[in-house]
C-alpha atoms as a PDB file:
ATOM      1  CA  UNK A   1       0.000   0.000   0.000  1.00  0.00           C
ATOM      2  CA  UNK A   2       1.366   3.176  -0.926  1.00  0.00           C
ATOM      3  CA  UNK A   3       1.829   5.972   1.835  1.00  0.00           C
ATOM      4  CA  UNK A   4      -1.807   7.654   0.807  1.00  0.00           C
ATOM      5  CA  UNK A   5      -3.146   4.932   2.554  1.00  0.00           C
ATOM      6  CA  UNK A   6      -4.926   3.873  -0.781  1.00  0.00           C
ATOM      7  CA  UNK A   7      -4.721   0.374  -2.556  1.00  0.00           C
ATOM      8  CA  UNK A   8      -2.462   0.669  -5.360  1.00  0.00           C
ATOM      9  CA  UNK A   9      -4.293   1.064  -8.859  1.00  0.00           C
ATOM     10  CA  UNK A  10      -3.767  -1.898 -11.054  1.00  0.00           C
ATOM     11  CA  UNK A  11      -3.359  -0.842 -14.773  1.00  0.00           C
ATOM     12  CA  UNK A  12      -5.034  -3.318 -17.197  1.00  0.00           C
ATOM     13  CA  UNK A  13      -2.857  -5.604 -19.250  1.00  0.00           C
ATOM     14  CA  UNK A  14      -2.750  -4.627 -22.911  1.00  0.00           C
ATOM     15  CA  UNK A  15      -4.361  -6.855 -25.983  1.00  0.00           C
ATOM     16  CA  UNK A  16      -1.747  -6.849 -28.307  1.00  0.00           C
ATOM     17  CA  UNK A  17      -2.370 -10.089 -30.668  1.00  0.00           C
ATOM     18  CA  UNK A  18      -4.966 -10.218 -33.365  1.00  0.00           C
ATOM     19  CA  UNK A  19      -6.487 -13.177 -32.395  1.00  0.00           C
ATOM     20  CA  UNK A  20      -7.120 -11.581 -28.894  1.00  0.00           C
ATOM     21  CA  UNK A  21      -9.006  -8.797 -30.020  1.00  0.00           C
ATOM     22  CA  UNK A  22     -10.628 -11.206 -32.618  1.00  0.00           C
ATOM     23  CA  UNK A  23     -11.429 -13.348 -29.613  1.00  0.00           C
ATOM     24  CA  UNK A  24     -13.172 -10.253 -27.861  1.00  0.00           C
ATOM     25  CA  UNK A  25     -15.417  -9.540 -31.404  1.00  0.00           C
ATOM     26  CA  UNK A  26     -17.120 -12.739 -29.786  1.00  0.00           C
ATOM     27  CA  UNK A  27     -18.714 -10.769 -26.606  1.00  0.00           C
ATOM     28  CA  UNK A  28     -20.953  -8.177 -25.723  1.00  0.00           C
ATOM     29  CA  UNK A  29     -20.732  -5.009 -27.443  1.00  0.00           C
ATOM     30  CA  UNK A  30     -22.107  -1.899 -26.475  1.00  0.00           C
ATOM     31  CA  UNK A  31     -22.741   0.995 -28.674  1.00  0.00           C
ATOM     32  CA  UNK A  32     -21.990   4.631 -27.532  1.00  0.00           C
ATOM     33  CA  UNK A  33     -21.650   7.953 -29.346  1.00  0.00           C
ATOM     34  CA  UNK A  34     -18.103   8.353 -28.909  1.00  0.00           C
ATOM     35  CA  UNK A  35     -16.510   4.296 -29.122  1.00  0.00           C
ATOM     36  CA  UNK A  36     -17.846   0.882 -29.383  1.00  0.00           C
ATOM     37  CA  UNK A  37     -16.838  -1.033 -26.312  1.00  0.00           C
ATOM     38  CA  UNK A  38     -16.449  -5.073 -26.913  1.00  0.00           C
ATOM     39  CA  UNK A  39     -16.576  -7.210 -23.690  1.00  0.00           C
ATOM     40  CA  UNK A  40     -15.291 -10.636 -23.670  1.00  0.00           C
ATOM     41  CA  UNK A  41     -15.404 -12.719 -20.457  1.00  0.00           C
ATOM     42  CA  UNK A  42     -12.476 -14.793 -20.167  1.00  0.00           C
ATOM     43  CA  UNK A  43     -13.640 -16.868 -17.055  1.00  0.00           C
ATOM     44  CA  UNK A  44     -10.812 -16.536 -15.085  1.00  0.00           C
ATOM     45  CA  UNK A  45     -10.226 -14.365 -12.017  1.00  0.00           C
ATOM     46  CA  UNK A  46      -6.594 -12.672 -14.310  1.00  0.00           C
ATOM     47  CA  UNK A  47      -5.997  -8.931 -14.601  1.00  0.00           C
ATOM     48  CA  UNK A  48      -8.333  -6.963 -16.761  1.00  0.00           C
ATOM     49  CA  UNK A  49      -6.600  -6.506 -20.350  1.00  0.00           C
ATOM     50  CA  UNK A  50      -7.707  -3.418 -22.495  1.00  0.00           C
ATOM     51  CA  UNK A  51      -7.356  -3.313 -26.461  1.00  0.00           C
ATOM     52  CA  UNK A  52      -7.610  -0.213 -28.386  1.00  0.00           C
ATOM     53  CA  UNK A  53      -8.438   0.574 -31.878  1.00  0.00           C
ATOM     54  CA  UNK A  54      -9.427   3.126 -34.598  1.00  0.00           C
ATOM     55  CA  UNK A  55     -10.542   2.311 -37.993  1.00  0.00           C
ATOM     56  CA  UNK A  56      -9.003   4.550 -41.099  1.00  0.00           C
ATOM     57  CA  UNK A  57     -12.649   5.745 -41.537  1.00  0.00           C
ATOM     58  CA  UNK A  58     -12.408   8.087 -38.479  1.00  0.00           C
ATOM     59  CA  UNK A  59      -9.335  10.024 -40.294  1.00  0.00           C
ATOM     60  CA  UNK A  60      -5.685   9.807 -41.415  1.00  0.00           C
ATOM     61  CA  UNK A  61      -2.706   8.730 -38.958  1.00  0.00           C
ATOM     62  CA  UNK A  62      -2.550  11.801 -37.247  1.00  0.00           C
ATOM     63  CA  UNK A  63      -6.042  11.830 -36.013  1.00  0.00           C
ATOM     64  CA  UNK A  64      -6.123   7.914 -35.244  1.00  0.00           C
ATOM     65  CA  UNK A  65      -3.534   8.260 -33.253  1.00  0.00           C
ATOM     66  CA  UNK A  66      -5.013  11.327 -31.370  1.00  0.00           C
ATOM     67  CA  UNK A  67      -8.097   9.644 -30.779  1.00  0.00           C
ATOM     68  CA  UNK A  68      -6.420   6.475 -29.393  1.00  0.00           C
ATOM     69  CA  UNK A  69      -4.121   8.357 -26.994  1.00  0.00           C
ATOM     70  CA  UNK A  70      -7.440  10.470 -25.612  1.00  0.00           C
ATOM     71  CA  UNK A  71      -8.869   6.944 -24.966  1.00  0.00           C
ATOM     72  CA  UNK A  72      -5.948   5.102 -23.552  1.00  0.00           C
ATOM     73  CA  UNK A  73      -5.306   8.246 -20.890  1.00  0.00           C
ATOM     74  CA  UNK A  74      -9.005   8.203 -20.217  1.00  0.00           C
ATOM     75  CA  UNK A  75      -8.895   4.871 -19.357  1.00  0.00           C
ATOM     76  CA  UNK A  76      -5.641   5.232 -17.409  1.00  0.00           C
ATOM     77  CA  UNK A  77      -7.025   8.146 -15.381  1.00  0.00           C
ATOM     78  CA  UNK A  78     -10.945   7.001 -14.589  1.00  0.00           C
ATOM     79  CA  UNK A  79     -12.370   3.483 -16.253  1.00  0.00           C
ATOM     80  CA  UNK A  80      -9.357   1.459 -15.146  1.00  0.00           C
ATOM     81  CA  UNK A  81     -10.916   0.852 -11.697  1.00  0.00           C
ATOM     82  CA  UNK A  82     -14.211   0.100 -13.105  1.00  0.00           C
ATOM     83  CA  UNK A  83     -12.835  -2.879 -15.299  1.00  0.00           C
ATOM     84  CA  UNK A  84     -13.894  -6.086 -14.262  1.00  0.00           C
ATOM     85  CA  UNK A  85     -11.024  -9.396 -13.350  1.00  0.00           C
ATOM     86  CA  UNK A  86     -11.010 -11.630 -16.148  1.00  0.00           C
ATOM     87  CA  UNK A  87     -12.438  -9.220 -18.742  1.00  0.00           C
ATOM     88  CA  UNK A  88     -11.118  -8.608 -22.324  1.00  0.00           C
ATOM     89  CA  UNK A  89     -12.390  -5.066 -23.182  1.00  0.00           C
ATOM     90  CA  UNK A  90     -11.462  -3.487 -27.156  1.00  0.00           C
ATOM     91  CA  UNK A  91     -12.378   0.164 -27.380  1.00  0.00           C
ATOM     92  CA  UNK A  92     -13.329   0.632 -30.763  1.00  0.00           C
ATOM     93  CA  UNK A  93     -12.848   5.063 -31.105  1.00  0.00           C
ATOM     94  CA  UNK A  94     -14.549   7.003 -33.174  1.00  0.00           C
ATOM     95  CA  UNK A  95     -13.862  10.779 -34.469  1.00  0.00           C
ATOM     96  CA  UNK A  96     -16.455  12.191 -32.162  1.00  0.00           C
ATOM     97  CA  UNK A  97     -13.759  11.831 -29.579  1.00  0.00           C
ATOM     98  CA  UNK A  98     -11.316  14.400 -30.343  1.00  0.00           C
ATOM     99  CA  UNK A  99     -14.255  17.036 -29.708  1.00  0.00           C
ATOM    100  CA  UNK A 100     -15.778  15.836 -26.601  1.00  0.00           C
ATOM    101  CA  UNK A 101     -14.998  17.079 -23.399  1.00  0.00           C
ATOM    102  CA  UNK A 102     -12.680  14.856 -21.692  1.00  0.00           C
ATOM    103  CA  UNK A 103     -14.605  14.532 -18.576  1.00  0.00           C
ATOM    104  CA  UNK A 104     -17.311  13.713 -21.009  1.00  0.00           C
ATOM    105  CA  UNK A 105     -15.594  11.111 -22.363  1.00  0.00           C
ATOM    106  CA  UNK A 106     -14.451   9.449 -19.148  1.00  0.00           C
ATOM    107  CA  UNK A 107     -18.108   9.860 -17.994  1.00  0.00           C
ATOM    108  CA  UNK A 108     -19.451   7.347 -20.998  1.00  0.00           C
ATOM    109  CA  UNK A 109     -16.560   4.877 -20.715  1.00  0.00           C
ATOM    110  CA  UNK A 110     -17.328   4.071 -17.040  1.00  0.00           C
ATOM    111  CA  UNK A 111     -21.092   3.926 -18.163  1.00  0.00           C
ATOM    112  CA  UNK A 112     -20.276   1.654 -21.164  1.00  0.00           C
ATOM    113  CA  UNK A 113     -17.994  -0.338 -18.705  1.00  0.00           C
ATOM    114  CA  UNK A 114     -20.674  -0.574 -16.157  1.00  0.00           C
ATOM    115  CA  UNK A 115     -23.496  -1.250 -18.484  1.00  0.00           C
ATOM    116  CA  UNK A 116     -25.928   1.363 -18.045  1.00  0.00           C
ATOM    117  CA  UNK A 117     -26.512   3.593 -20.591  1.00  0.00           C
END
């Protein structure tokens, strides 16, 4: 325990393999205006592992890669402690995100993560 006297936050593993975030295409998905979240779960009590990805239609290289590093951090920041043990979660961004307010956007990830819409 660190000296806050709070639990240390566990970062979620990364997907990193192709057939792990094929695997996850398997689960739930749940649709929201700024990412499609994928759930898989695993059935196993392992750290949660996070995949993220942007498809070319949401711009060029520049603007996936913006879009992925606003969802990574707001994961890092806010949703990590709302992911579940032994969950496979791929955020699937779209271009809404690079004009959302970023408490805005860590407001609907922990929603999509939680279920509730």
């Amino acid at each position: 325990m660190p000296e806050t006297g709070k639990p240390a936050r566990q970062e979620p593993r990364r997907l990193l393999k192709r057939a792990e975030f094929l695997a996850v295409q398997r689960g739930e998905k749940r649709r929201g205006r700024f990412f499609l979240l994928e759930i898989l779960d695993r059935g196993d009590n392992g750290q949660p592992r996070v995949g993220f990805t942007v498809t070319r239609k949401a711009g060029n290289a520049v603007i996936r890669n913006r879009i992925r590093r606003r969802l990574k951090e707001a994961v890092r920041l806010h949703a990590a402690d709302d992911m579940a043990p032994g969950n496979d979660y791929v955020i699937i961004g779209r271009a809404d995100v690079l004009h959302a307010p970023f408490s805005q956007l860590k407001a609907e990830l922990s929603r999509r993560i939680h279920g509730t819409r």
